[in-house]
Protein backbone atom coordinates (compact mmCIF):
# COMPACT_ATOMS: atom_id res chain seq x y z
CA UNK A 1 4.15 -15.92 -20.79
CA UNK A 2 1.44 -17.85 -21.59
CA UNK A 3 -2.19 -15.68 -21.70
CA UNK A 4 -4.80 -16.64 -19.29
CA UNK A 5 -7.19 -19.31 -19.75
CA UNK A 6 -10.69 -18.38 -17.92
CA UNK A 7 -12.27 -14.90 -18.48
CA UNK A 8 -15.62 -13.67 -17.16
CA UNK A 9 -18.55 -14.45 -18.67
CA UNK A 10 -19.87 -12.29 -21.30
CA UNK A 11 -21.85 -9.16 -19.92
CA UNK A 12 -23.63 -6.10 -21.41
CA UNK A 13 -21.50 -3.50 -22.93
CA UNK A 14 -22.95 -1.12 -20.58
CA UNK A 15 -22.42 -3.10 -17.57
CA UNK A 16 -18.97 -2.83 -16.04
CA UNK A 17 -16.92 -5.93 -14.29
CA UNK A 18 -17.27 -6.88 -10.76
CA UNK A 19 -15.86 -8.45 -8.51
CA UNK A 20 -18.31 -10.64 -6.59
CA UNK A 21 -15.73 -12.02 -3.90
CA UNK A 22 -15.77 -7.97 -3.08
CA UNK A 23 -16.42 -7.92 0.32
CA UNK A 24 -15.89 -11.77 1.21
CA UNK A 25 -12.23 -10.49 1.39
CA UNK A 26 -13.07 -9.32 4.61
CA UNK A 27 -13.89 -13.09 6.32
CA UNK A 28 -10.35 -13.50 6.31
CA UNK A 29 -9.70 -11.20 9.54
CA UNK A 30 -11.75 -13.83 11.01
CA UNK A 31 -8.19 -15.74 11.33
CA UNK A 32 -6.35 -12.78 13.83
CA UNK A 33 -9.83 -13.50 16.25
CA UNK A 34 -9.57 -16.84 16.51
CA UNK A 35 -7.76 -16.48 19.72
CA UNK A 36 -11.03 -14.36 20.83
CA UNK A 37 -13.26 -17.00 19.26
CA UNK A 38 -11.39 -19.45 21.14
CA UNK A 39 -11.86 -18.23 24.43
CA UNK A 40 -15.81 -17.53 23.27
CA UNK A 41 -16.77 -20.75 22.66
CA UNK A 42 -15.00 -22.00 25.94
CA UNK A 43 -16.99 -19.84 27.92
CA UNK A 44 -20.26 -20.15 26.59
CA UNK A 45 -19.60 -24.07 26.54
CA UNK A 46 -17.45 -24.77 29.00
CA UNK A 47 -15.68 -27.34 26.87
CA UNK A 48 -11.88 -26.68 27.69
CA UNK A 49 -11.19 -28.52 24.26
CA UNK A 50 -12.03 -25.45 22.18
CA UNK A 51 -9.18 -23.70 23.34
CA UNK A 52 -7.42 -25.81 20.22
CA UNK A 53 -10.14 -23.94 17.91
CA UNK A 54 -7.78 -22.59 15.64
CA UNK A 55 -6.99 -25.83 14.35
CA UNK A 56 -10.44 -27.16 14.08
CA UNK A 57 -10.79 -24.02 12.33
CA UNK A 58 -8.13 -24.32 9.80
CA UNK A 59 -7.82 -27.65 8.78
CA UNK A 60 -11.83 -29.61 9.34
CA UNK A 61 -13.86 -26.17 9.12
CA UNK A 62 -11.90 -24.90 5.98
CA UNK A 63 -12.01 -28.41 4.04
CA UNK A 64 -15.39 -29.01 4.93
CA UNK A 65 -16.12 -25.13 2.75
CA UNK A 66 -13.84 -25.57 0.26
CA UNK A 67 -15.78 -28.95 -0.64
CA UNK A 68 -19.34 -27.34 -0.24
CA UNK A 69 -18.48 -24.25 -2.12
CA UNK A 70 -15.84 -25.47 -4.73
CA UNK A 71 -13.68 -23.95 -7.38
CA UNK A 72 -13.61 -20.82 -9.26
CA UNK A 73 -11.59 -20.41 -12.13
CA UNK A 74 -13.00 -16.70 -12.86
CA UNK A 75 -10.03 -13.94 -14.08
CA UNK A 76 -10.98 -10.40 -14.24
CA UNK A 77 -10.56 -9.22 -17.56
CA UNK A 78 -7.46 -7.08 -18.72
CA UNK A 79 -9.64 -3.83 -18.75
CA UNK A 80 -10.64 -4.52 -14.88
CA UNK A 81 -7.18 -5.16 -13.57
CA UNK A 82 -5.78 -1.65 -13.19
CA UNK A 83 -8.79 -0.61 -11.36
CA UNK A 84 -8.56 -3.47 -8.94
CA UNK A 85 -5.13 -2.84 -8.13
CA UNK A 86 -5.78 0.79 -7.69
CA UNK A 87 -8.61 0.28 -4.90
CA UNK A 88 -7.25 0.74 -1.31
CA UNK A 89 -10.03 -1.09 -0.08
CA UNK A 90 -8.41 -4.27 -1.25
CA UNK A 91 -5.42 -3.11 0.84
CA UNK A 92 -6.91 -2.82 4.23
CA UNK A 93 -8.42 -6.03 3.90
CA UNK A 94 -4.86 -7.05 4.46
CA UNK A 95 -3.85 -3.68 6.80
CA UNK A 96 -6.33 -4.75 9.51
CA UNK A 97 -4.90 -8.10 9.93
CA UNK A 98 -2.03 -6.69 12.18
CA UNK A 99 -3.79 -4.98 14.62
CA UNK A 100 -5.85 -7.59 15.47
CA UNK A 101 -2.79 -10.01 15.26
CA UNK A 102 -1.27 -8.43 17.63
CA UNK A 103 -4.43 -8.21 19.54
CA UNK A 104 -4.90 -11.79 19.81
CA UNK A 105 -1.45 -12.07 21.28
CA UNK A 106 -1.42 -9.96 23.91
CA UNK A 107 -5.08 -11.29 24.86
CA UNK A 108 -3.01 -14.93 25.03
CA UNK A 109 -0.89 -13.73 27.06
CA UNK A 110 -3.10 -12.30 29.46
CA UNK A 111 -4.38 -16.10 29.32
CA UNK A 112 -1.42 -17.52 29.40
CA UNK A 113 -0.16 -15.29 32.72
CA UNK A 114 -3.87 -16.09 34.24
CA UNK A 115 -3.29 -19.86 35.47
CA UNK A 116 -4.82 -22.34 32.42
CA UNK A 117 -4.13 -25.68 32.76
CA UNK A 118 -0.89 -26.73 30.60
CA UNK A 119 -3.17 -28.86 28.08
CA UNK A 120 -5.35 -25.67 27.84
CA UNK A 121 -2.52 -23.27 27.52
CA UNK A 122 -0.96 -25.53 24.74
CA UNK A 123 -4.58 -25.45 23.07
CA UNK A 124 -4.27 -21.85 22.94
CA UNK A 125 -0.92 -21.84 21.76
CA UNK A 126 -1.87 -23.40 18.49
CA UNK A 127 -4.94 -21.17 17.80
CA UNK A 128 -2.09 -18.78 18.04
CA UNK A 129 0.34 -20.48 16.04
CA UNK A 130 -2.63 -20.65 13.06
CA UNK A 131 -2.75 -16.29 13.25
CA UNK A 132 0.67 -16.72 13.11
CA UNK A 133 1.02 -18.62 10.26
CA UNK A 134 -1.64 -16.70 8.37
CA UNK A 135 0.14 -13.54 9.32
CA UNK A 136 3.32 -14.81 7.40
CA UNK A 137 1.37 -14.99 4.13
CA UNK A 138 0.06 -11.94 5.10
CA UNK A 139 3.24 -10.30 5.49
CA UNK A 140 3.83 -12.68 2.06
CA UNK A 141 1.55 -10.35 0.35
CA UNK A 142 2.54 -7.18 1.29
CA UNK A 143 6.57 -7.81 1.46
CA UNK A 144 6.51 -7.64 -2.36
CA UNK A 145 5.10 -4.16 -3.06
CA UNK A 146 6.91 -1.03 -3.75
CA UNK A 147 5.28 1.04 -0.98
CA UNK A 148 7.62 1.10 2.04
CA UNK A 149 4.23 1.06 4.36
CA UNK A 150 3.31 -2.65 3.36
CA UNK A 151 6.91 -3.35 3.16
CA UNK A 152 7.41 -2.53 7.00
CA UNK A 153 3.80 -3.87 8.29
CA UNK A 154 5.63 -6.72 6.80
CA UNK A 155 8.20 -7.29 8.79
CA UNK A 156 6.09 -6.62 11.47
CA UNK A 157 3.82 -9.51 10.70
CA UNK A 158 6.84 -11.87 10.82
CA UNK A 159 7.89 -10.70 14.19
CA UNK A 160 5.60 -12.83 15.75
CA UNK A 161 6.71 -16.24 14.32
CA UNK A 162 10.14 -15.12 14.68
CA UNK A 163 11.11 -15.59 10.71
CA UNK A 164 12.03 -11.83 9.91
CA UNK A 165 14.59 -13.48 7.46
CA UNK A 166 11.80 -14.83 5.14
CA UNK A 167 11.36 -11.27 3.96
CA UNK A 168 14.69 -11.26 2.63
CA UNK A 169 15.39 -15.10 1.22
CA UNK A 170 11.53 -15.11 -0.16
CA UNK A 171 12.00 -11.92 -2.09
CA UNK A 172 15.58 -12.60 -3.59
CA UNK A 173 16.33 -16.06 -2.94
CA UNK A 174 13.32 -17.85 -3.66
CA UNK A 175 11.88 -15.83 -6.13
CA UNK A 176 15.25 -16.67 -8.36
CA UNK A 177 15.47 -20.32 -7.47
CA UNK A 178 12.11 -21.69 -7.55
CA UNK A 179 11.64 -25.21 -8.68
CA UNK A 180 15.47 -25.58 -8.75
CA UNK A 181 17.93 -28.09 -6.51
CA UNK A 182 19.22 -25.07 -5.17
CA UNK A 183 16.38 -23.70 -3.48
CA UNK A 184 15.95 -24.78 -0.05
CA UNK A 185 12.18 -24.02 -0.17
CA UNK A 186 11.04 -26.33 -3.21
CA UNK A 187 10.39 -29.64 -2.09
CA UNK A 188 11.41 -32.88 -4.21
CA UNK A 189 9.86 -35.95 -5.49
CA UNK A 190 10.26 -38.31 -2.82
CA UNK A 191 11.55 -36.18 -0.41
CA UNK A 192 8.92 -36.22 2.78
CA UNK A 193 7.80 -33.26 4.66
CA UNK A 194 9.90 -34.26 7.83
CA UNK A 195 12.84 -34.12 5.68
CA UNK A 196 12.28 -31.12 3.95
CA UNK A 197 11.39 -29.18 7.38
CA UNK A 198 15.24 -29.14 8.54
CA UNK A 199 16.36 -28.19 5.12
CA UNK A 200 14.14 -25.30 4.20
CA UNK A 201 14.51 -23.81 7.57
CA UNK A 202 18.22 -23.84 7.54
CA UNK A 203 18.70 -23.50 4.50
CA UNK A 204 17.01 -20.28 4.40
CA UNK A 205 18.62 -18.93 7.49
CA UNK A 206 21.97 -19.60 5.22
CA UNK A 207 20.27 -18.24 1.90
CA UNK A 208 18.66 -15.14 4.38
CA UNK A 209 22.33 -14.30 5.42
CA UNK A 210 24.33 -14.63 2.50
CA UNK A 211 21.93 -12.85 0.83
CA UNK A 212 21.85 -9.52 3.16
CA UNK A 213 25.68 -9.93 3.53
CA UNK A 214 26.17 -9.65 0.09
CA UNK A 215 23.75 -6.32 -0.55
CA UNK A 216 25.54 -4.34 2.53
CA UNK A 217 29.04 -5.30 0.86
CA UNK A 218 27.98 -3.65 -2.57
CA UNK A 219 26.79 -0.66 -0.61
CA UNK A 220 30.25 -1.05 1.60
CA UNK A 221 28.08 -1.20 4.92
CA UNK A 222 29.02 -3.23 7.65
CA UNK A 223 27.07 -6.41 7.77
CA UNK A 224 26.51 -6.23 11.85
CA UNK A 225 24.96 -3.32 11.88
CA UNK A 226 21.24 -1.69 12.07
CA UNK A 227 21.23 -2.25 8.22
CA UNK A 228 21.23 -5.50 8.00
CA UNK A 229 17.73 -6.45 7.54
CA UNK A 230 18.14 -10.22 8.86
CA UNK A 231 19.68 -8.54 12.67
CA UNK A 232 16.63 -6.24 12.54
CA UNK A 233 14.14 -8.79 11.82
CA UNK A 234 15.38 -11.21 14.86
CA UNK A 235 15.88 -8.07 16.87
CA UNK A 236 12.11 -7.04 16.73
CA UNK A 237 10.85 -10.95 17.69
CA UNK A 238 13.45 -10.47 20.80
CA UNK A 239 12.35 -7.21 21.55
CA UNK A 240 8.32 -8.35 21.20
CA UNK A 241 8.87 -11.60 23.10
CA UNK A 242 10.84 -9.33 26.03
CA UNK A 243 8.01 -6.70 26.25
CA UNK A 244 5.41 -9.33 26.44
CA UNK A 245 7.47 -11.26 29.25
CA UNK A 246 8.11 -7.86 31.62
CA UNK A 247 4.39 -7.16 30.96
CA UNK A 248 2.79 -10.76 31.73
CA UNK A 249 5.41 -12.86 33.53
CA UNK A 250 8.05 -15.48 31.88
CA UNK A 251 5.11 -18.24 32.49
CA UNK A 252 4.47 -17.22 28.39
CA UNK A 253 7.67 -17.30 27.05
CA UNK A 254 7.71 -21.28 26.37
CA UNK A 255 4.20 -20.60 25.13
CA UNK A 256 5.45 -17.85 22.95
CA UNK A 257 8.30 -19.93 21.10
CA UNK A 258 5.27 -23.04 20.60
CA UNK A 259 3.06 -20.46 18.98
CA UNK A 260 6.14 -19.12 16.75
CA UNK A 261 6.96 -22.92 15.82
CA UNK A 262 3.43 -23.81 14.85
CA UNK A 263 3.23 -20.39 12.19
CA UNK A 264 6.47 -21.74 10.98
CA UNK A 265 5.48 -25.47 10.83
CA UNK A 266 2.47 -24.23 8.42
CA UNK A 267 4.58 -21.75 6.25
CA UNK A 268 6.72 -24.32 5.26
CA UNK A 269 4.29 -27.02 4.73
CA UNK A 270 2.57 -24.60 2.40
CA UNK A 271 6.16 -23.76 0.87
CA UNK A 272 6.58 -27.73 0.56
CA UNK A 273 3.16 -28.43 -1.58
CA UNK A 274 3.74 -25.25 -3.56
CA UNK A 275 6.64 -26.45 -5.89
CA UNK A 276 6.65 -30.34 -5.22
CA UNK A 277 8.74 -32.54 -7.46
CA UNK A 278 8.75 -29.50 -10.01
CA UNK A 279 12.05 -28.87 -12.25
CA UNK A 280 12.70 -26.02 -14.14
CA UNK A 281 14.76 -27.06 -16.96
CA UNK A 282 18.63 -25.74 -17.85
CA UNK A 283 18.82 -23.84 -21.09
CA UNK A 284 21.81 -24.39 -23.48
CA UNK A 285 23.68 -21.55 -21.96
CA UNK A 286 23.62 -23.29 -18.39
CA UNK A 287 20.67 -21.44 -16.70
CA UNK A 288 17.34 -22.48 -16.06
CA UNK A 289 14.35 -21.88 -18.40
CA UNK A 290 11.86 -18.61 -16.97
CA UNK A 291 9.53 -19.92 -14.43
CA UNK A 292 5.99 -20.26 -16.16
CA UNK A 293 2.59 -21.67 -14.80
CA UNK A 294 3.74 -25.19 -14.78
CA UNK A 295 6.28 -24.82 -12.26
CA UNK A 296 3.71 -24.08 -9.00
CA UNK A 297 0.97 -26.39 -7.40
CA UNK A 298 -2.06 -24.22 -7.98
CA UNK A 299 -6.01 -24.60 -6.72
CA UNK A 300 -9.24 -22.33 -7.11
CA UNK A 301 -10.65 -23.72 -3.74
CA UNK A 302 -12.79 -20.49 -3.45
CA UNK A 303 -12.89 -20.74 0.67
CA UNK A 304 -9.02 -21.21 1.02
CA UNK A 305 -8.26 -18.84 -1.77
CA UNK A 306 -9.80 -16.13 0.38
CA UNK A 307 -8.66 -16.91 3.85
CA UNK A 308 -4.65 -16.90 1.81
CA UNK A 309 -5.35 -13.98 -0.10
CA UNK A 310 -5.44 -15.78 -3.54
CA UNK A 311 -1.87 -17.29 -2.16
CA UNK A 312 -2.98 -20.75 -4.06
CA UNK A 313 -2.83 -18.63 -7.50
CA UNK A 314 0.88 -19.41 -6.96
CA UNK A 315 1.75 -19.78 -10.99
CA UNK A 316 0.64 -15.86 -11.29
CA UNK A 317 2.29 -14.58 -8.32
CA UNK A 318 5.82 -16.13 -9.22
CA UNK A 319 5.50 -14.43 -13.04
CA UNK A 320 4.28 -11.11 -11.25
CA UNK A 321 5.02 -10.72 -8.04
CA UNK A 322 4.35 -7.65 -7.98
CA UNK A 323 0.69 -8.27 -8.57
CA UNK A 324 -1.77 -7.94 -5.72
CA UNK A 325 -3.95 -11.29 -4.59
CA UNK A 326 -7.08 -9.57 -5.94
CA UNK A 327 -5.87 -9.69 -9.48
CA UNK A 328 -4.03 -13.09 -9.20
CA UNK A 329 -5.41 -15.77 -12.53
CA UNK A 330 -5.58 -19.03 -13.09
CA UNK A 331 -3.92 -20.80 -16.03
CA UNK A 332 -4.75 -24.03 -18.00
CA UNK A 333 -1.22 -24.87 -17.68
CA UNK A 334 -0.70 -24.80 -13.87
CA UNK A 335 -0.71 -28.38 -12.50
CA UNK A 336 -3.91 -28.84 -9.85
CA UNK A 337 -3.43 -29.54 -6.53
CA UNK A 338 -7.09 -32.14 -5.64
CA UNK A 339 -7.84 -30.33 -2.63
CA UNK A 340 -6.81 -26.44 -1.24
CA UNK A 341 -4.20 -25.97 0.74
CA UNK A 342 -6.07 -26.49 4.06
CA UNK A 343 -6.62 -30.36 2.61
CA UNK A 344 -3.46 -30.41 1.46
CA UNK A 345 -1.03 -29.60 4.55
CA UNK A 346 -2.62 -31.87 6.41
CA UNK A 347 -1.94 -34.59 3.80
CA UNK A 348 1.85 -33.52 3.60
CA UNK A 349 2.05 -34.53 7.76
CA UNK A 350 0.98 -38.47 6.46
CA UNK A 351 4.04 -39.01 4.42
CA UNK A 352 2.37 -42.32 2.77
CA UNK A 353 -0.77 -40.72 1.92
CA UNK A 354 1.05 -37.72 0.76
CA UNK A 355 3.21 -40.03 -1.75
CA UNK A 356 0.54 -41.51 -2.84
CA UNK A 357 -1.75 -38.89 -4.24
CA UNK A 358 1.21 -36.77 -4.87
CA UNK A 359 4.11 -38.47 -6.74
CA UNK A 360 1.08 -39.76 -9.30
CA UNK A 361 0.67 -36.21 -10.23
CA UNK A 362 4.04 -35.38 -10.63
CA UNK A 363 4.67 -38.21 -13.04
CA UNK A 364 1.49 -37.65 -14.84
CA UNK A 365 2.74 -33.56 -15.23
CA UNK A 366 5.80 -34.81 -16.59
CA UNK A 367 4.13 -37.30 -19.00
CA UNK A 368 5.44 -40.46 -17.12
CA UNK A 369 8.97 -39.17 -17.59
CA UNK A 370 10.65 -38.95 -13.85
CA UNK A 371 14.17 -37.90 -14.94
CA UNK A 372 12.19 -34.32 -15.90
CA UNK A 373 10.98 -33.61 -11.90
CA UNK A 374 12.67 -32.28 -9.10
CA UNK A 375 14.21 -35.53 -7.41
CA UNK A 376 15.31 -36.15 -3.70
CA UNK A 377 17.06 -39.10 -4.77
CA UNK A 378 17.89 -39.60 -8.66
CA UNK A 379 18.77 -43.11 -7.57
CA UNK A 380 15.11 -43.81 -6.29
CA UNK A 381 13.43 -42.70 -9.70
CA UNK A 382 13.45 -46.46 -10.99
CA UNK A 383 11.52 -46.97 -7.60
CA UNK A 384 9.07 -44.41 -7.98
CA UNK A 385 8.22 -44.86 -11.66
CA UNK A 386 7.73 -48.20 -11.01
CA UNK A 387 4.56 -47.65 -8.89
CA UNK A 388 2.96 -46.71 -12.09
CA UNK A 389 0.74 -44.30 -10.02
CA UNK A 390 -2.29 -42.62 -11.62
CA UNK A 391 -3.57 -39.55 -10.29
């Protein structure tokens, strides 16, 4: 694995490490209140437009601060690392998103089941559907640790967007395939976002299944049963959905399945810039090299990188994913995305624009050589070499 690039700057011997993004941690369970914000803003300004505040939020407010503020390429040091991912603190920076989550939602609701204008309710729906999609790489986080707590807040942070099975293909399907052909969430040179959607989402449905099938046959369960981790998941998002209908009328179920689509249409547009065009390579013996730094999209946008929990670190979390976001480093070797990930998934919806900032890096990554990426098409790589892009 290859070592870390950026350390700390040199300090006192005396003077132990900190870490000065400490307590911005906290400004990202500003996302679950956006809802709250939401309805805020309309009231004080009466402008029925900033009941699509979430949006604003995520994709001009968040650009605009990751531009202002900028990078930061800072590791903690080796000696600093086991006390960071010792503090709890860290921890319920990520606990406290779920209660507020789930705040937010019923609050909708209440909105919802109170008479707003379609337009409005729709508004609201996607300041939803940004929690929700927040909450999935919150649940992203705390799916891969050992401690059956954050493994079950986790699946209760998915319940909401109604993609329970993520906790299952992510962890074991994902993890094993990255930046292969056969993994339905890395995305391929030349393949657009619009295509990729109905493949990653079925695809991992499949992968989910097959998957859980396969773990309750070893253990000689049956696979329709209350073991079966997929059923469970999908049972909880039916259950939730039902509750909040008896309690606020059916007038929020479509509302409901819009907010669920929206958190799912921004996981996998992040899953879609994460591993773009990138190709592990097959070893002699058939299987593919060990994923290393080079096979994830990574950026040090310091705004985005605290509102995802240190998600764009992507390189690190793939070669430990055990590792908690606070400890998460940058390497040298990790191929830049220009902008964060904010930037970036709006790009990915403008398929041209997309192609054309993108597909430049990939080539340039790969030293002009597109036979070595991850192709949609291996018939199109005359095409796309040909552009002679430059990043």
């Amino acid at each position: 694995m290859t070592a870390p690039s950026t350390t700390p700057p040199a300090s006192p011997a005396d003077t132990p490490w900190r870490d000065r993004k400490r307590y911005a941690w906290l400004l990202g369970l500003a996302v679950p209140t956006l809802p709250f914000q939401a309805a805020a803003l309309v009231a004080v300004s009466d402008w029925q437009v900033l009941w699509w505040w979430g949006p604003f939020f995520a994709f001009v407010i968040i650009p605009l601060l990751d531009a202002l503020i900028g990078p930061d390429q800072e590791n903690p040091p080796d000696e600093a690392i086991g006390m960071l991912e010792q503090d709890r603190y860290y921890r319920w920076c990520t606990y406290l998103y779920l209660p507020l989550q789930y705040a937010g939602l019923v609050y909708a609701c209440m909105l919802w089941s109170d008479g707003m204008s379609v337009a409005d309710a729709l508004g609201l729906a996607a300041t939803v559907g940004v929690v929700a999609g927040v909450a999935i790489n919150t649940a992203h986080e705390l799916g891969h640790k050992r401690e059956t707590v954050e493994r079950r807040l986790a699946r209760l942070a998915l319940a909401q967007s109604a993609y329970g099975h993520f906790y299952v293909e992510h962890n074991h399907g994902h993890h094993i395939r990255v930046a292969t052909p056969e993994d339905p969430a890395s995305s391929r040179l030349g393949e657009s976002l619009w295509a990729f959607l109905p493949r990653t989402v079925a695809g991992s449905v499949r992968s989910a299944w097959r998957l859980e099938t396969r773990r309750l046959d070893r253990r000689r369960h049956r696979v329709w049963s209350h073991r079966n981790d997929v059923l469970t998941a999908w049972a909880l998002t039916v259950l939730m959905f039902a509750t909040l209908a008896a309690a606020f009328g059916t007038v929020v179920l479509p509302y409901l399945v819009v907010q669920a689509a929206c958190g799912v249409l921004l996981l996998e547009t992040v899953n879609y810039l994460e591993h773009y065009g990138l190709l592990r390579e097959r070893r002699p013996d058939g299987r593919y090299e060990r994923v290393a730094p080079r096979h994830s999209w990574n950026s040090n946008n310091t705004t985005s990188n605290i509102f995802l929990y240190q998600l764009q670190r992507h390189s690190d979390h793939h070669a430990n994913p055990l590792r908690r976001y606070q400890t998460l480093r940058h390497f040298d070797e990790a191929p830049q995305l220009p902008s964060g990930y904010a930037s970036m998934i709006v790009l990915a919806w403008v398929t041209p624009l997309w192609r054309r900032v993108m597909d430049a890096r990939v080539l340039a990554h790969y030293d002009g050589d597109v036979q070595r990426a991850n192709l949609h098409h291996r018939g199109s790589s005359r095409r796309i070499a040909s552009k002679r892009l430059t990043p």
